[in-house]
PDB file of N, CA and C in Angstrom:
ATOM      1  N   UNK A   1      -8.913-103.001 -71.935  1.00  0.00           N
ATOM      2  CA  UNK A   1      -9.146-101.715 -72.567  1.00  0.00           C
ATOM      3  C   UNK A   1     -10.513-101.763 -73.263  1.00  0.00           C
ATOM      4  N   UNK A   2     -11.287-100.541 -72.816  1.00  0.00           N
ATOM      5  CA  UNK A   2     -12.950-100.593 -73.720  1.00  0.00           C
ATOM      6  C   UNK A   2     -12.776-100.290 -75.477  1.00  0.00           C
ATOM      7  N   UNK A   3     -13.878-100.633 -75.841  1.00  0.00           N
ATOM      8  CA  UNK A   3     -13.927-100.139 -77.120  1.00  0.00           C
ATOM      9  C   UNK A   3     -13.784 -98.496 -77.074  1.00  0.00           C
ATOM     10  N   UNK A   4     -14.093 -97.660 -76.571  1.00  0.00           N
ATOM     11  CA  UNK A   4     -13.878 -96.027 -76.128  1.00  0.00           C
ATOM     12  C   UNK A   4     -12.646 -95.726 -76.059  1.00  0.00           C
ATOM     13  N   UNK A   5     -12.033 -96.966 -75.146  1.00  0.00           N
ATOM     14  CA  UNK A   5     -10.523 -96.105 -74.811  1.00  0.00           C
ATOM     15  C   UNK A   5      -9.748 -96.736 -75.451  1.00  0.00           C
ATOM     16  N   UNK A   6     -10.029 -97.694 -77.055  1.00  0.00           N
ATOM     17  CA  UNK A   6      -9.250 -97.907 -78.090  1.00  0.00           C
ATOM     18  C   UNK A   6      -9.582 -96.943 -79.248  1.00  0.00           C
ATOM     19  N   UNK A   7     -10.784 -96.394 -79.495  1.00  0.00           N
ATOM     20  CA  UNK A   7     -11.179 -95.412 -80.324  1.00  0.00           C
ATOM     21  C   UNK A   7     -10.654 -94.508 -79.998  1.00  0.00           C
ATOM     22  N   UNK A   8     -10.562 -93.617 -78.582  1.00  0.00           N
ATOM     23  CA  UNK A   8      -9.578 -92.655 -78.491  1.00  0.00           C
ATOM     24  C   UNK A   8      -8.466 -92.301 -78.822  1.00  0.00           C
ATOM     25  N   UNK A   9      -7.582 -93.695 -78.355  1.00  0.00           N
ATOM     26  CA  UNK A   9      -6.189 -94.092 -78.559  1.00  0.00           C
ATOM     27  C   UNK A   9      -5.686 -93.496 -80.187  1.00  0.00           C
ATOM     28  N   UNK A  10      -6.781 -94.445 -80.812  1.00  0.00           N
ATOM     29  CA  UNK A  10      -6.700 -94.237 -82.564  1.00  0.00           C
ATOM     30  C   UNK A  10      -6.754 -92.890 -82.759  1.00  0.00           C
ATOM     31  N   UNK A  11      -7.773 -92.073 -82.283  1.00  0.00           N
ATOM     32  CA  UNK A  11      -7.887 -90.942 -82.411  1.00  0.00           C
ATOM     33  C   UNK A  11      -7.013 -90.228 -82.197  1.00  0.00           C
ATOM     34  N   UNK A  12      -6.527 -90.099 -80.995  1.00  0.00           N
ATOM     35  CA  UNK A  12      -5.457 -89.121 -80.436  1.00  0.00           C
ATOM     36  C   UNK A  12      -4.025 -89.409 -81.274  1.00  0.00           C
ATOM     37  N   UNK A  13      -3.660 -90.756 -82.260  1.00  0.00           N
ATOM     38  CA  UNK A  13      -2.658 -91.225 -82.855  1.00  0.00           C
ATOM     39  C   UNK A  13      -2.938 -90.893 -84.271  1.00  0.00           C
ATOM     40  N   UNK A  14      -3.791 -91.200 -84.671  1.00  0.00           N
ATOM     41  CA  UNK A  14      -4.204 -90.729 -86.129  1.00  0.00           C
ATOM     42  C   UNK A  14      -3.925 -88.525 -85.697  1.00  0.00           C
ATOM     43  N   UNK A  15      -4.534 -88.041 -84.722  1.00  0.00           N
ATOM     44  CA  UNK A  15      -4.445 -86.469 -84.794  1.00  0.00           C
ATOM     45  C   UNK A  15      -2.739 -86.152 -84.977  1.00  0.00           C
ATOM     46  N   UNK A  16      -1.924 -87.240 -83.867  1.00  0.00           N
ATOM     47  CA  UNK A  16      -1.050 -86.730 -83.526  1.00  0.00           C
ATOM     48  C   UNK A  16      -0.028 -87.205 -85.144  1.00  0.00           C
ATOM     49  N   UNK A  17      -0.003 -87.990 -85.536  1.00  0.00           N
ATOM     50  CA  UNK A  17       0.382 -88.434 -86.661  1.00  0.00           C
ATOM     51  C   UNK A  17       0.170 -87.201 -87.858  1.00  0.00           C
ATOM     52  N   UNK A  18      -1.514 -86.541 -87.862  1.00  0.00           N
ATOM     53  CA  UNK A  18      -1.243 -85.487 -88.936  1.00  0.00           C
ATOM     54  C   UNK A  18      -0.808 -84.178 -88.515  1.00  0.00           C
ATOM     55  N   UNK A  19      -0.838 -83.717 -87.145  1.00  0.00           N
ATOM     56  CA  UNK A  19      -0.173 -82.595 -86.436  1.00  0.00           C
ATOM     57  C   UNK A  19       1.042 -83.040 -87.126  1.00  0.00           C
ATOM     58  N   UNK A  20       2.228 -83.992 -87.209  1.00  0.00           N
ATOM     59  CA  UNK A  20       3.173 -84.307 -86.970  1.00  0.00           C
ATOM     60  C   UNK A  20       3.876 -83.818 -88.299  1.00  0.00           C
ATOM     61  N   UNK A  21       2.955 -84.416 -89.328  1.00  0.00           N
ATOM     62  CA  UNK A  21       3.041 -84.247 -91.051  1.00  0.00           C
ATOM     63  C   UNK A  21       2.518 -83.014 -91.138  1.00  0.00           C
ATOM     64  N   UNK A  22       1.678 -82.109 -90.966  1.00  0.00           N
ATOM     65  CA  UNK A  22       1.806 -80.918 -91.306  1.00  0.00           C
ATOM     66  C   UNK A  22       3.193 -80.029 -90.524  1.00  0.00           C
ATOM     67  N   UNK A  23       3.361 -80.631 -89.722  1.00  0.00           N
ATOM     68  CA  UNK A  23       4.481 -79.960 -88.917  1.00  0.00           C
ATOM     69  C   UNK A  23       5.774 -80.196 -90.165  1.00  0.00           C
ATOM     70  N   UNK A  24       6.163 -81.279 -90.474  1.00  0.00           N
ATOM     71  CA  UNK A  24       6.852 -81.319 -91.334  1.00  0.00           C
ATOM     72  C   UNK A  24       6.882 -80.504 -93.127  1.00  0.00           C
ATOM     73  N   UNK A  25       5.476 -80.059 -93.149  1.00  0.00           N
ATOM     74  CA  UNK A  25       5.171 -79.643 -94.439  1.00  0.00           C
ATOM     75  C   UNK A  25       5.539 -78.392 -94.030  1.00  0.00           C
ATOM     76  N   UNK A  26       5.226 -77.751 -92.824  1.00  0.00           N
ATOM     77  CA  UNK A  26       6.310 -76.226 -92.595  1.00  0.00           C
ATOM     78  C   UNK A  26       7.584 -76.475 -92.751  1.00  0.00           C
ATOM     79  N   UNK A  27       7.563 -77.140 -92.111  1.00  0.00           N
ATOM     80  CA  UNK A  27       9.463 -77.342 -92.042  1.00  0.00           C
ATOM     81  C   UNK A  27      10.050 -77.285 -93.209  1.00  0.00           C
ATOM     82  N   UNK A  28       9.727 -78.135 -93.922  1.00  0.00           N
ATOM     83  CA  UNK A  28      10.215 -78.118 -95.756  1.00  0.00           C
ATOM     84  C   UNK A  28       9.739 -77.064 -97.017  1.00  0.00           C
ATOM     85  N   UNK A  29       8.843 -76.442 -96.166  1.00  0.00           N
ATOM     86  CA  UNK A  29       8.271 -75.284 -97.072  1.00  0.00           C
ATOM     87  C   UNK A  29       9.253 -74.618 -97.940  1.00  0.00           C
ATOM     88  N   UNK A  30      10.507 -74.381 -97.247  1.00  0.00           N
ATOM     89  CA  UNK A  30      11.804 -73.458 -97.909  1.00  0.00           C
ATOM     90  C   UNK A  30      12.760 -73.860 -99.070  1.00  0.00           C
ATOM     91  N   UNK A  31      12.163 -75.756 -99.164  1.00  0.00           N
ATOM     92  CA  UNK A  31      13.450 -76.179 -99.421  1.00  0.00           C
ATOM     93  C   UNK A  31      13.134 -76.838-101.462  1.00  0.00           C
ATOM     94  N   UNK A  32      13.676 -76.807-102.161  1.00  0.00           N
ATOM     95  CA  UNK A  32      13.703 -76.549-103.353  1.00  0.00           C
ATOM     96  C   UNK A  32      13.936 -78.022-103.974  1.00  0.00           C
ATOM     97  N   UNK A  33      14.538 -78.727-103.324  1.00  0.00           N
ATOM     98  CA  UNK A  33      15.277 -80.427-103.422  1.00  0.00           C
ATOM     99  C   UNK A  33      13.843 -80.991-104.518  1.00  0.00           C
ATOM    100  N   UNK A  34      14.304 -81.286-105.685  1.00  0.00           N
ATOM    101  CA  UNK A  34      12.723 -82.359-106.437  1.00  0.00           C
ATOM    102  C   UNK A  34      12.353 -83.613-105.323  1.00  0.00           C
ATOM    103  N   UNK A  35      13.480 -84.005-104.779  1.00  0.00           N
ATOM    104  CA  UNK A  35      13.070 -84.998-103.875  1.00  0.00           C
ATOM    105  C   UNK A  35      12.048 -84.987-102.537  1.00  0.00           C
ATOM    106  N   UNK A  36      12.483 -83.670-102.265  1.00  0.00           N
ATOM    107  CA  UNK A  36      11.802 -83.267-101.250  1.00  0.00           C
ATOM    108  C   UNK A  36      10.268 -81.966-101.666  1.00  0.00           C
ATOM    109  N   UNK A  37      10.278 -81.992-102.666  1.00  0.00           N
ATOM    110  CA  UNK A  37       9.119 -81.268-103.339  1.00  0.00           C
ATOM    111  C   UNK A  37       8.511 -82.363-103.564  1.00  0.00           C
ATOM    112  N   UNK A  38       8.604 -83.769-104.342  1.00  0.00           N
ATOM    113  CA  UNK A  38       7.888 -84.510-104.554  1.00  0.00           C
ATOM    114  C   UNK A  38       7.434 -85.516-103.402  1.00  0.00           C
ATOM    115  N   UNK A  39       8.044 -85.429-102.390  1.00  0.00           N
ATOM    116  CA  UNK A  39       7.933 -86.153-101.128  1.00  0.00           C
ATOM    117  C   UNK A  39       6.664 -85.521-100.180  1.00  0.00           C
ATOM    118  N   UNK A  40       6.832 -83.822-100.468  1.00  0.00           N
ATOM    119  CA  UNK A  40       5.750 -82.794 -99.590  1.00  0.00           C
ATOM    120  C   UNK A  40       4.548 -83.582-100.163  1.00  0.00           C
ATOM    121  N   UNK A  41       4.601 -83.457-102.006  1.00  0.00           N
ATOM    122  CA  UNK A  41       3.475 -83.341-102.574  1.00  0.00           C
ATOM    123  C   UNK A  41       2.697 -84.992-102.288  1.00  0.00           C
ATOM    124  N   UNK A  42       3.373 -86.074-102.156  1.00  0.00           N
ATOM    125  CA  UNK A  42       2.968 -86.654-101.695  1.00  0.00           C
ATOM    126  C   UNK A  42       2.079 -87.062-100.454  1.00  0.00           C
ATOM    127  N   UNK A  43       2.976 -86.343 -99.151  1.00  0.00           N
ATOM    128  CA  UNK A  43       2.495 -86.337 -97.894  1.00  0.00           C
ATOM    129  C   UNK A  43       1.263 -85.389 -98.039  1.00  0.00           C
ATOM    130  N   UNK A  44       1.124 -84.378 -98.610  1.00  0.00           N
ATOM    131  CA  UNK A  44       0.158 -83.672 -99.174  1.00  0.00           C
ATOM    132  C   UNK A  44      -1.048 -84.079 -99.297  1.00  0.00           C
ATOM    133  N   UNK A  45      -1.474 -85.201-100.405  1.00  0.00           N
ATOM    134  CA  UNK A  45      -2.538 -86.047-101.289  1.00  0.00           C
ATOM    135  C   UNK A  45      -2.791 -87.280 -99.775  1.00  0.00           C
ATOM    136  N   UNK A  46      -1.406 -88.052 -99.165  1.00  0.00           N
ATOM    137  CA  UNK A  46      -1.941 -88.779 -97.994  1.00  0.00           C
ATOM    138  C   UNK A  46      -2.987 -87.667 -97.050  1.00  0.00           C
ATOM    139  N   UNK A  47      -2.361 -86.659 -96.657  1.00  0.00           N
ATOM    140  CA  UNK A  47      -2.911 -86.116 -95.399  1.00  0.00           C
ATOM    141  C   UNK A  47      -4.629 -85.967 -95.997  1.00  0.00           C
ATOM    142  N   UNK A  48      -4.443 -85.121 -97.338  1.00  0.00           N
ATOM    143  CA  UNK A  48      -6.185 -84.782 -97.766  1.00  0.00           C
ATOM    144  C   UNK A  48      -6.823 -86.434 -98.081  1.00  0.00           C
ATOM    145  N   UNK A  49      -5.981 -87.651 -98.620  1.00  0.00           N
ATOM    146  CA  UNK A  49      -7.133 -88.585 -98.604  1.00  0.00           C
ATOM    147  C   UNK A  49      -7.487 -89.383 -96.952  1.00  0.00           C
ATOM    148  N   UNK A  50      -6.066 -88.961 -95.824  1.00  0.00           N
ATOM    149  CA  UNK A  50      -6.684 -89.623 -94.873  1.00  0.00           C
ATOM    150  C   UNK A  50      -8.127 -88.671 -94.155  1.00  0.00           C
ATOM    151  N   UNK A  51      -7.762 -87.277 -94.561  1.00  0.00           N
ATOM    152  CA  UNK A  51      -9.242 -86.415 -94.018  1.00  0.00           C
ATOM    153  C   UNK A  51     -10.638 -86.793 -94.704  1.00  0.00           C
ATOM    154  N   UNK A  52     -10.341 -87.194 -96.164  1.00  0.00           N
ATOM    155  CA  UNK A  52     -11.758 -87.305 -96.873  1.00  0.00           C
ATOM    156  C   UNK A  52     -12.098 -89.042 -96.121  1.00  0.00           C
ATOM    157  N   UNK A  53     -11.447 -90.084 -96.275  1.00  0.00           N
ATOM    158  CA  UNK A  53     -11.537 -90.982 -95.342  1.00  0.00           C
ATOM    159  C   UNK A  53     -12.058 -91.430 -93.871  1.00  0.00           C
ATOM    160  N   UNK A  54     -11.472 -90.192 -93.276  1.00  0.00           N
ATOM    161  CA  UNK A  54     -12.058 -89.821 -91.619  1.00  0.00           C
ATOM    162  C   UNK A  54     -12.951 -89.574 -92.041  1.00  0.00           C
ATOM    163  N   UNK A  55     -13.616 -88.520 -92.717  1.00  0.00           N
ATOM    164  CA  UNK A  55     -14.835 -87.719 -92.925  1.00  0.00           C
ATOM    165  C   UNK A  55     -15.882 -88.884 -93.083  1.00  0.00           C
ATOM    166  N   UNK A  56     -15.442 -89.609 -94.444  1.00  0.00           N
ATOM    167  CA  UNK A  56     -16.383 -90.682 -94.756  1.00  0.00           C
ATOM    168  C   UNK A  56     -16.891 -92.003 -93.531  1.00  0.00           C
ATOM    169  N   UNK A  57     -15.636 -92.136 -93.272  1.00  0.00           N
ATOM    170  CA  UNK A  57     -16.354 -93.057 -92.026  1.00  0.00           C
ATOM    171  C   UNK A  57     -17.047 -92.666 -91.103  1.00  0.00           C
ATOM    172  N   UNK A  58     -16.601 -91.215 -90.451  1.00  0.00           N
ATOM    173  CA  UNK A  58     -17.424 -90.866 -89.476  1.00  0.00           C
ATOM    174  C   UNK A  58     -18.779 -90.319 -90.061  1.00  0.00           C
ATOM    175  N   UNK A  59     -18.915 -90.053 -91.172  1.00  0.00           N
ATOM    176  CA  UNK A  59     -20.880 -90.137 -91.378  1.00  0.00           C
ATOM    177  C   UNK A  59     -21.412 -91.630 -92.173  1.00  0.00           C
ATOM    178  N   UNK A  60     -20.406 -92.738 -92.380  1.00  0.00           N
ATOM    179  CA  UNK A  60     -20.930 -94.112 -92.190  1.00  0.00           C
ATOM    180  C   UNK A  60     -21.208 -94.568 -90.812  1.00  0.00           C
ATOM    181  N   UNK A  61     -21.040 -94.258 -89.917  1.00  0.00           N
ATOM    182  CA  UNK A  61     -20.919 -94.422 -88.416  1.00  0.00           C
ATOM    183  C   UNK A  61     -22.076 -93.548 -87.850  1.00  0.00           C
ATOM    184  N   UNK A  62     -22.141 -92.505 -88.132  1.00  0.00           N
ATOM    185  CA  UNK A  62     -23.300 -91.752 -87.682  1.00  0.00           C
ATOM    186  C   UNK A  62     -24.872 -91.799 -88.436  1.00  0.00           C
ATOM    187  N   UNK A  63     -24.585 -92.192 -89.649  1.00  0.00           N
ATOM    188  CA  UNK A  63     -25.574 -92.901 -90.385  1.00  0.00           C
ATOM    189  C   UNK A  63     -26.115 -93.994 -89.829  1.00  0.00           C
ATOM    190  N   UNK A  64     -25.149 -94.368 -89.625  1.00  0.00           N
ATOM    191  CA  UNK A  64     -25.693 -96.389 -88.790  1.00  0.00           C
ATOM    192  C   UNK A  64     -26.067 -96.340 -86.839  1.00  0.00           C
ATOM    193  N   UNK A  65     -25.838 -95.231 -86.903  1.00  0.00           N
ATOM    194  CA  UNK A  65     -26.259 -95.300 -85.428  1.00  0.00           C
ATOM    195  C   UNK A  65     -27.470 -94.140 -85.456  1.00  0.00           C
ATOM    196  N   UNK A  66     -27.655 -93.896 -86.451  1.00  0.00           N
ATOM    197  CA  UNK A  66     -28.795 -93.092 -86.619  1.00  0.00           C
ATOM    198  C   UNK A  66     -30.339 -94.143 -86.895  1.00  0.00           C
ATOM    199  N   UNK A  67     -30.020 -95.209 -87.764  1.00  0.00           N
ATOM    200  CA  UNK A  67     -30.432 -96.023 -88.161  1.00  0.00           C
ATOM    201  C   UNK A  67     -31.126 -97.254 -87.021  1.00  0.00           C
ATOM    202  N   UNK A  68     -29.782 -97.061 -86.348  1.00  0.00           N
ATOM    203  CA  UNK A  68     -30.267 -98.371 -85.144  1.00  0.00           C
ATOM    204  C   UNK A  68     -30.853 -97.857 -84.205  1.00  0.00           C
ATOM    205  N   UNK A  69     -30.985 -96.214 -83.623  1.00  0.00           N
ATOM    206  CA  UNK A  69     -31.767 -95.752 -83.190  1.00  0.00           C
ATOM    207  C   UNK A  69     -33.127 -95.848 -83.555  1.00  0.00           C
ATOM    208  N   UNK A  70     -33.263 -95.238 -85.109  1.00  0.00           N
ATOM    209  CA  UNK A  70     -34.535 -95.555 -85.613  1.00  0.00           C
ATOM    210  C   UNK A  70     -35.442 -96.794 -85.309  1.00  0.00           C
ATOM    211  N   UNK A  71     -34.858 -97.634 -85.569  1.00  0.00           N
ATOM    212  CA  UNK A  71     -35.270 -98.759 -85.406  1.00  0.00           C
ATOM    213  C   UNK A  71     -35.744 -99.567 -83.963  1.00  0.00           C
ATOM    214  N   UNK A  72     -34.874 -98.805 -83.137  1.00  0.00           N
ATOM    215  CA  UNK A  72     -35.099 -99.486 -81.485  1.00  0.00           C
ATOM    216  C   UNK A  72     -35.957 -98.786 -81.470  1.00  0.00           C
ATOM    217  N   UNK A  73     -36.656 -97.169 -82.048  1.00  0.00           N
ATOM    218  CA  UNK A  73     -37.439 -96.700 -81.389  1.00  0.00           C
ATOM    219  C   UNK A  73     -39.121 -97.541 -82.353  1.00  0.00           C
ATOM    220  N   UNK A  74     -39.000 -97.304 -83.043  1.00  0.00           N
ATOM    221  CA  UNK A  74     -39.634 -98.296 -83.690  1.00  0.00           C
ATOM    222  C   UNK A  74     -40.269 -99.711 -83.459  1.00  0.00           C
ATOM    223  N   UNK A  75     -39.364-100.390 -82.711  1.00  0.00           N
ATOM    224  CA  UNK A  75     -39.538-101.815 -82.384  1.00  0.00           C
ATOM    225  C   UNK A  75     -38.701-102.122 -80.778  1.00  0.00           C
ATOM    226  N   UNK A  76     -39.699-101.556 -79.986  1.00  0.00           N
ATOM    227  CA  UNK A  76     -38.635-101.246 -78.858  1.00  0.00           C
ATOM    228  C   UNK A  76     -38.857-102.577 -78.330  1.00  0.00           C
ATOM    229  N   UNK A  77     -39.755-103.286 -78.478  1.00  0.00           N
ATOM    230  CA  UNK A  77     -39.898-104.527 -77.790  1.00  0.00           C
ATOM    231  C   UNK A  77     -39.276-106.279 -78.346  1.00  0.00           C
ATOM    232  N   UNK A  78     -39.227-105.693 -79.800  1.00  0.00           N
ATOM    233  CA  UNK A  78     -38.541-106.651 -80.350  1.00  0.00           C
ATOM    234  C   UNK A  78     -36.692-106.064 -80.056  1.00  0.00           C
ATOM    235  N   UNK A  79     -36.275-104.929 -79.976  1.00  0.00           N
ATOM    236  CA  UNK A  79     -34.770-104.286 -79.528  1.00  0.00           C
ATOM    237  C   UNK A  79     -34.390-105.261 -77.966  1.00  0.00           C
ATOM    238  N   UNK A  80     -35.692-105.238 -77.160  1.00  0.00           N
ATOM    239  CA  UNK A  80     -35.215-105.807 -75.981  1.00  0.00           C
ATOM    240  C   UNK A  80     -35.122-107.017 -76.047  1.00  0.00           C
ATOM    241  N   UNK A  81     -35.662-107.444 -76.765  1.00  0.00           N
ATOM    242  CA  UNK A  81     -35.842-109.158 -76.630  1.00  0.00           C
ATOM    243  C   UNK A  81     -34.635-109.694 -77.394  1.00  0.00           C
ATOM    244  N   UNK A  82     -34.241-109.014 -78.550  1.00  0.00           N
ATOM    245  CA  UNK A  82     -32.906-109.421 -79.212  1.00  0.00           C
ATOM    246  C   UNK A  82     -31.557-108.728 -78.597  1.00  0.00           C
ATOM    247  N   UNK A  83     -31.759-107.955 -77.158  1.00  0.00           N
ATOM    248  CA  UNK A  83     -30.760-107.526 -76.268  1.00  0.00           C
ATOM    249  C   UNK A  83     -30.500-108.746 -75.506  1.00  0.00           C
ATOM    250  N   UNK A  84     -31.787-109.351 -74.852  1.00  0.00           N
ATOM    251  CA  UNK A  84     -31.764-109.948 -73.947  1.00  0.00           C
ATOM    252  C   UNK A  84     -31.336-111.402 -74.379  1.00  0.00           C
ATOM    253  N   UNK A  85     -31.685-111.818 -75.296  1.00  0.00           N
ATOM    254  CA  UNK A  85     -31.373-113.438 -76.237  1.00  0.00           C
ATOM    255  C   UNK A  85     -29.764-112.827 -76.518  1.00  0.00           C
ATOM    256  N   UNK A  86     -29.090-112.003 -76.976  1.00  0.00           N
ATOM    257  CA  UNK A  86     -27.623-111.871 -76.478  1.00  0.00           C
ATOM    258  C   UNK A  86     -26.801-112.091 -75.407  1.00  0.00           C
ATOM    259  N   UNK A  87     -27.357-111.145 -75.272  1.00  0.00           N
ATOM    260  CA  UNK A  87     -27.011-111.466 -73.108  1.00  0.00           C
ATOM    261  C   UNK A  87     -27.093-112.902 -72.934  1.00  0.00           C
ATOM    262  N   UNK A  88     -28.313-113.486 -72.747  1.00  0.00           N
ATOM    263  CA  UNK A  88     -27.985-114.826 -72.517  1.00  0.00           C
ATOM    264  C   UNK A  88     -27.181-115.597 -72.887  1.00  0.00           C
ATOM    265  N   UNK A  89     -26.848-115.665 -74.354  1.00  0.00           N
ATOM    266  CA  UNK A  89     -25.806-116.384 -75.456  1.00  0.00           C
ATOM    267  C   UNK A  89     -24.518-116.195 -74.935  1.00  0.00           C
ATOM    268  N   UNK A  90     -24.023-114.711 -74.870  1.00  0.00           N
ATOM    269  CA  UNK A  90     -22.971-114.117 -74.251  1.00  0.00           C
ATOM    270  C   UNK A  90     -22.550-115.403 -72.713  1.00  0.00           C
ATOM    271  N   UNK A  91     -23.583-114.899 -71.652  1.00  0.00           N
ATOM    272  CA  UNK A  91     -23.389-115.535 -70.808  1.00  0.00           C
ATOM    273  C   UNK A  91     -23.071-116.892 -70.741  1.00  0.00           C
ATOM    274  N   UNK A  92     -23.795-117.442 -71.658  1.00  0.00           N
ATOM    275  CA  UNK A  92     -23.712-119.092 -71.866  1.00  0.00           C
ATOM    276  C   UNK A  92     -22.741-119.525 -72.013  1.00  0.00           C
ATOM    277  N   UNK A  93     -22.280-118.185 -73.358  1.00  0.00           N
ATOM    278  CA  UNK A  93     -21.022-119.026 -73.955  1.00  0.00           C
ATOM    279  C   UNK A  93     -19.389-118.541 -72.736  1.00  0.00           C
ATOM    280  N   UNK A  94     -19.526-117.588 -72.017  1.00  0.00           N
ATOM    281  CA  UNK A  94     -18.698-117.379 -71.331  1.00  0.00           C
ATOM    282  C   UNK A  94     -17.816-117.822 -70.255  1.00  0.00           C
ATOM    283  N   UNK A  95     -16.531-118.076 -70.111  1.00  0.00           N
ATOM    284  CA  UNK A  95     -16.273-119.171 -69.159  1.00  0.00           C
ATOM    285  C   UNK A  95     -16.456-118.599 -67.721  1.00  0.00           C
ATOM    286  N   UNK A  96     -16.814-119.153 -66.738  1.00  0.00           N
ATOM    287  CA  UNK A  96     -17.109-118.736 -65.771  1.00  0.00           C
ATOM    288  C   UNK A  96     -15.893-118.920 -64.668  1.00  0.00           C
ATOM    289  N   UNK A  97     -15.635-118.044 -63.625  1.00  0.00           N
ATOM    290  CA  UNK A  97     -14.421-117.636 -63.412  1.00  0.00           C
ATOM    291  C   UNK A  97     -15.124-117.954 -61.481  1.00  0.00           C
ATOM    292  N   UNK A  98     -14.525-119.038 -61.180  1.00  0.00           N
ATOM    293  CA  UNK A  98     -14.296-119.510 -59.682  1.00  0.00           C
ATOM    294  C   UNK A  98     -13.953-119.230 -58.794  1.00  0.00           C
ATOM    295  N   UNK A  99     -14.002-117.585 -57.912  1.00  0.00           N
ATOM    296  CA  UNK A  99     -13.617-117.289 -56.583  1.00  0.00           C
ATOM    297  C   UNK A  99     -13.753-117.835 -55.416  1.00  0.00           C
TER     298      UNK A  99
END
């Protein structure tokens, strides 16, 4: 599985997870129980700190790839050369597979 189609995964599980909890915050809208008023208000404060959370990471993430852009464009020749000294390392260290 790529790094893409584990970020998705998260994605589509984290959406479906707060679809799921607001779905439930209708559902209980009617109901008067302290237990279940203090349970909404809870799920409530999770759902808004997991959005301010998402929010925050995704412009730490877009910040930093804003950044490493900058920089490759900047130093495009030193970007390749510390691509390429990876690659090699990578390769080196990789076990090699005998068909």
């Amino acid at each position: 599985m790529t790094n893409n189609e584990v970020e998705e995964n998260v994605r589509e599980g984290v959406h479906c997870l707060a679809d799921d909890a607001r779905a439930l915050l209708r559902a209980t809208s009617d109901m008067a129980d302290s237990t279940i008023v203090e349970a909404r208000k809870r799920l409530e404060d999770a759902l808004a700190s997991g959005r301010m959370t998402y929010e925050s990471i995704q412009e730490q993430v877009s910040e930093g790839a804003r950044v490493a852009d900058r920089c490759v464009r900047e130093n495009p020749y030193k970007s390749l050369a510390a691509a390429l000294a990876a690659g090699v390392i990578l390769g080196l260290l990789m076990p090699r597979r005998d068909t």
